[in-house]
Protein backbone atom coordinates (compact mmCIF):
# COMPACT_ATOMS: atom_id res chain seq x y z
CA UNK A 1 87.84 128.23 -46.87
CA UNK A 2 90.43 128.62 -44.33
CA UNK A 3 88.96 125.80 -41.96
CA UNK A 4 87.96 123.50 -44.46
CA UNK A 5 91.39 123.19 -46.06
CA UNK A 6 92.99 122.44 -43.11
CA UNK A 7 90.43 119.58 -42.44
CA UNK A 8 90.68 118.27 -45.83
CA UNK A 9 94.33 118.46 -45.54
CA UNK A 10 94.69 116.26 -42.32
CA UNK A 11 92.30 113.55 -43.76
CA UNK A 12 94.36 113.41 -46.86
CA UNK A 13 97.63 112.93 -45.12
CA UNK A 14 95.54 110.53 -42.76
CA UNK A 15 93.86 108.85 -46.01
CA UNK A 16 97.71 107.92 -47.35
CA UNK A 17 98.69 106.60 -44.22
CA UNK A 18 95.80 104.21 -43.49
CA UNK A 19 95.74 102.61 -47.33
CA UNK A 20 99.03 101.73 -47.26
CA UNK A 21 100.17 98.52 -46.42
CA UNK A 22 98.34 97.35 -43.38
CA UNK A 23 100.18 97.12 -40.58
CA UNK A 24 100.11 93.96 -37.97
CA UNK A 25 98.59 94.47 -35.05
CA UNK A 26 99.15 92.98 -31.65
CA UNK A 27 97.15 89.50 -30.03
CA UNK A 28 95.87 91.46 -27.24
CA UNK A 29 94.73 93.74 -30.37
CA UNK A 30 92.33 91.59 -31.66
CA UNK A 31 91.35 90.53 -28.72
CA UNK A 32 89.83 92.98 -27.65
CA UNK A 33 88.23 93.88 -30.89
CA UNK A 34 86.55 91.28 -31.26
CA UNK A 35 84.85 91.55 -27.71
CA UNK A 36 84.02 95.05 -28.67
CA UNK A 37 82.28 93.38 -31.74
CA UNK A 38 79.97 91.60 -29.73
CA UNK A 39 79.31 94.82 -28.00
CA UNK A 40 76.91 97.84 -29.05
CA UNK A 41 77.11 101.11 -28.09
CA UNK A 42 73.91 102.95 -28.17
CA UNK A 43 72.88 107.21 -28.33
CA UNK A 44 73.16 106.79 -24.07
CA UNK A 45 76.99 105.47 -24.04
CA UNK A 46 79.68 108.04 -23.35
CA UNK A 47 82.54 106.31 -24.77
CA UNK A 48 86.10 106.66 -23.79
CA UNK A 49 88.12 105.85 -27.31
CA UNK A 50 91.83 105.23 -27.12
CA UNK A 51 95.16 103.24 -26.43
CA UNK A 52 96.47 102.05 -23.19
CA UNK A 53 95.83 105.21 -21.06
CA UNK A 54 92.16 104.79 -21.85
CA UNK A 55 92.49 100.79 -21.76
CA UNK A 56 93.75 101.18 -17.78
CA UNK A 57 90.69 102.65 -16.58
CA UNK A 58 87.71 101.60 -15.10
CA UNK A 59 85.41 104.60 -16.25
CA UNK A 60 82.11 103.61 -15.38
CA UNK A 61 83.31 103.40 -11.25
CA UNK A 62 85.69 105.68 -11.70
CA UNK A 63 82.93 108.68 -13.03
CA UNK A 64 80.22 107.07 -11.29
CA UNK A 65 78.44 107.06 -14.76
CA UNK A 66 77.04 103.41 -16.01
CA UNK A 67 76.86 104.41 -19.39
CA UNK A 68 80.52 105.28 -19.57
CA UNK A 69 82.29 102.52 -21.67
CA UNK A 70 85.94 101.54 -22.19
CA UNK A 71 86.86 101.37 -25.69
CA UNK A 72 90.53 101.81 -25.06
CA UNK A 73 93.18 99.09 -26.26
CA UNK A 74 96.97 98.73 -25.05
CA UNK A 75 99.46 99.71 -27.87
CA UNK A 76 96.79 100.95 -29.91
CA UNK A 77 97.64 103.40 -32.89
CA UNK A 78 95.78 106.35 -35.24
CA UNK A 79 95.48 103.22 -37.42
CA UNK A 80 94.45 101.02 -35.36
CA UNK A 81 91.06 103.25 -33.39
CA UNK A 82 90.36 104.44 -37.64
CA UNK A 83 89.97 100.06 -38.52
CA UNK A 84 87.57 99.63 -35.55
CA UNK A 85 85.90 103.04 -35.58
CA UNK A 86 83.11 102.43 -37.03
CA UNK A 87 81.56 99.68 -34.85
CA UNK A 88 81.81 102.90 -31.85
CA UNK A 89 80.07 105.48 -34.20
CA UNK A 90 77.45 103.48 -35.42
CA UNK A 91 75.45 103.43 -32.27
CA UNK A 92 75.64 107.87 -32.36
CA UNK A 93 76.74 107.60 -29.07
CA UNK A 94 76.22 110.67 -26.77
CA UNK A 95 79.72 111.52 -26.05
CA UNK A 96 83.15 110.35 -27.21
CA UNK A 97 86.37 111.41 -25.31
CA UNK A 98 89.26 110.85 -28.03
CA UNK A 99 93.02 110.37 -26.99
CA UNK A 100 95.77 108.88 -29.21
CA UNK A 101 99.16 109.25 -30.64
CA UNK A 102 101.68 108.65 -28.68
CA UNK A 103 102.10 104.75 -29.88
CA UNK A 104 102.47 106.73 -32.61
CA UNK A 105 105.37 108.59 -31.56
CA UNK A 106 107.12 105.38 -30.77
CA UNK A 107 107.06 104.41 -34.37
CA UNK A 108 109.07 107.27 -35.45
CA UNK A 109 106.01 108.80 -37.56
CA UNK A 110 106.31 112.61 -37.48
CA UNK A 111 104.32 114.77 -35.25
CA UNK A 112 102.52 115.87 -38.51
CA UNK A 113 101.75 113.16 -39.90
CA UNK A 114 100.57 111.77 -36.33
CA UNK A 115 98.46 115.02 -35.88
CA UNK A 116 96.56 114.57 -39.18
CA UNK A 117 95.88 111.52 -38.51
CA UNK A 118 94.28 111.95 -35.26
CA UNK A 119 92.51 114.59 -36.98
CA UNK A 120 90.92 112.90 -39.60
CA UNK A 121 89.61 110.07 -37.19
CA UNK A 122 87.94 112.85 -35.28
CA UNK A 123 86.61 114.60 -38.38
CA UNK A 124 85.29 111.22 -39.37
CA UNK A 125 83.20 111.16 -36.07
CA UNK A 126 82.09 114.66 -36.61
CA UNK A 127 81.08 113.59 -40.02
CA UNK A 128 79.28 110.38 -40.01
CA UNK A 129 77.90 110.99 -35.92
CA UNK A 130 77.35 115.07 -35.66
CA UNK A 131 75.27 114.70 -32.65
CA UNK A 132 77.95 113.18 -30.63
CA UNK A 133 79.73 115.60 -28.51
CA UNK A 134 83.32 114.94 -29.20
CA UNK A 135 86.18 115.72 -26.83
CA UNK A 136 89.70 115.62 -28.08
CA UNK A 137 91.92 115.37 -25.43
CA UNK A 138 95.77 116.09 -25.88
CA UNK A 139 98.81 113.61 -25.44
CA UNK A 140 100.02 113.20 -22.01
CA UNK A 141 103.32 113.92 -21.09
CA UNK A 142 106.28 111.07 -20.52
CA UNK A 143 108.72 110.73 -18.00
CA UNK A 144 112.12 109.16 -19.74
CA UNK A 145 114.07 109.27 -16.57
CA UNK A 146 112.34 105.48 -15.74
CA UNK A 147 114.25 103.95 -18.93
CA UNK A 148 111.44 101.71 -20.15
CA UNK A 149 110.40 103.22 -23.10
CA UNK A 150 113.35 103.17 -25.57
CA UNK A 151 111.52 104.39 -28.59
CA UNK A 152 109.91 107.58 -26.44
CA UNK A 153 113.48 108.21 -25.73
CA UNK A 154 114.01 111.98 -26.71
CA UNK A 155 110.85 112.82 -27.95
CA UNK A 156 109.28 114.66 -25.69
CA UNK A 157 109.08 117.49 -28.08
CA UNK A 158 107.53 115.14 -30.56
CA UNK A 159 104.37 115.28 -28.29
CA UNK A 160 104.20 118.55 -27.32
CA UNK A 161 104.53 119.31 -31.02
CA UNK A 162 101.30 117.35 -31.92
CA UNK A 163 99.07 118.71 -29.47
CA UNK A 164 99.85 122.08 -30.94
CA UNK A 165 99.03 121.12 -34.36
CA UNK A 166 95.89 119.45 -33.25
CA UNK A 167 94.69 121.81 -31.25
CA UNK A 168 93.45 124.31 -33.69
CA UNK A 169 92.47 121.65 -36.09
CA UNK A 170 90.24 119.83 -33.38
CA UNK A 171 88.90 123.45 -32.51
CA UNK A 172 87.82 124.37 -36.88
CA UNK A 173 85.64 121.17 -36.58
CA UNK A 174 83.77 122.57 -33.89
CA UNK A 175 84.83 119.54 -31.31
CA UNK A 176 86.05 120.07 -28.23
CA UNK A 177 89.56 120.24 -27.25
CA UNK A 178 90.47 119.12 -23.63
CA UNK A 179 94.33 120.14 -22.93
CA UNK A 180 95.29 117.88 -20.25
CA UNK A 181 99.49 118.16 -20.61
CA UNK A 182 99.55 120.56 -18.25
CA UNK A 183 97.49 119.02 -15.36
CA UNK A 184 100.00 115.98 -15.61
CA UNK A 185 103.45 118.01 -16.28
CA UNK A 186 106.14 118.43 -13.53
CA UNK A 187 107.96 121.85 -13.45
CA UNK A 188 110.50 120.38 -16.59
CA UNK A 189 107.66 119.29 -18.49
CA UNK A 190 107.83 115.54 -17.65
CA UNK A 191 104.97 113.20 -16.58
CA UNK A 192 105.08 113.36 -12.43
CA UNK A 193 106.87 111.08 -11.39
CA UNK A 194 103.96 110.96 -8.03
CA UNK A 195 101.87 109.56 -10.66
CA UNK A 196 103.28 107.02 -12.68
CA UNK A 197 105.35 103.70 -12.09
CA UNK A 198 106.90 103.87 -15.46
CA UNK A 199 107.02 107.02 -17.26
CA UNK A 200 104.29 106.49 -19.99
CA UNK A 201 101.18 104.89 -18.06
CA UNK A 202 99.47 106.47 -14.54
CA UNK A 203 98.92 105.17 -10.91
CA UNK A 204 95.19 105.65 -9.38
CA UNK A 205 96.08 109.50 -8.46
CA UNK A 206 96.71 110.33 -12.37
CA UNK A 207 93.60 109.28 -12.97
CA UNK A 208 92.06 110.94 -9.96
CA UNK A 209 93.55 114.17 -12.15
CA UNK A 210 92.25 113.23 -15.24
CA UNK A 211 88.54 112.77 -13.67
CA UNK A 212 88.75 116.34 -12.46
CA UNK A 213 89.52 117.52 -16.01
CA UNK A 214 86.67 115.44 -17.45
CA UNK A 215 84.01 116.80 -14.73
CA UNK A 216 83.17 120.11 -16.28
CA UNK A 217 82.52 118.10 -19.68
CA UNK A 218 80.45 115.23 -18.42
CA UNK A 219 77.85 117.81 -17.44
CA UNK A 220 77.59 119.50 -20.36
């Protein structure tokens, strides 16, 4: 009973959030929507799902894997993967590699309420496409010291907060949780400043690290 509450509980919380009023999304938004529209994923793709961390990569070259494909949009939010979600899970792809939330975190939303919503968008893929493999893969850190991220300013904890609470969450739904904070994290917790031009979003060598973490997965 344990696990399911908790699951329950984070779609609720998730399930107040997203029938509120809608909230406006960008132009580059639903531009790239709409392309994925017009694109199908089928039970072969490995999809990477996700905001502009997953948006500024190109996975197929960078993996060496065809089938990987880039559903990833700049700015996106928990609201934002949950109104195009379905278009991704309706093909049953093979694989999904989940990351969101910290667009989030720059709307002042709570890392509780940002956690449970993450949560229930991954517990709606568990649901509706159980043969998919999901991988959850926790917030990166930030780097403040660039200055170009006002509303990230001072919440670094923020972050660190949610991947605790989704951790365990992500782990009772039987997905996969891939903890990559501490592969990008300098000695004070900050994003390395080696691997990043702006404190939020990587260079070619971050995601040189991130392929490293993904390896033991993609052969699974």
């Amino acid at each position: 009973m344990k696990k399911i509450s908790k699951i329950m509980l984070a779609a609720a919380f998730a399930a107040a959030a997203f029938t509120s009023e809608a909230r406006e999304m960008t132009e580059f938004y639903y531009q790239r929507a709409s392309l994925f529209e017009q694109l199908p994923v089928d039970s072969t793709a490995v999809v990477f799902l996700g905001n502009s961390l997953t948006n500024g990569c190109e996975w197929h070259e960078l993996l060496g894997m065809p089938n990987a494909i880039n559903r990833g949009i700049s700015g996106d939010i928990a609201e934002g993967i949950d109104l195009r979600l379905d278009r991704v899970i309706a093909g049953h792809p093979a694989k999904i590699f989940f990351l969101c939330g910290v667009n989030d975190v720059s709307h002042d939303l709570t890392a509780d309420s940002i956690a449970s919503a993450v949560g229930a968008i991954a517990q709606k893929i568990r649901t509706e496409t159980p043969q998919t493999k999901l991988y959850v893969q926790s917030l990166l850190p930030i780097n403040n010291s660039f200055n170009r991220y006002k509303k990230l300013a001072g919440k670094e904890q923020t972050i660190r907060d949610i991947n605790t609470l989704l951790k365990p969450m992500v782990e009772e739904m039987g997905a996969t949780w891939i903890d990559l904070y501490p592969h990008f994290a300098d000695e004070d917790g900050n994003l390395r400043k080696e691997i990043t031009n702006d404190g939020l979003h990587l260079l070619g060598d971050g995601y040189l690290i991130w392929r490293e973490q993904l390896i033991p997965y993609l052969a699974e």
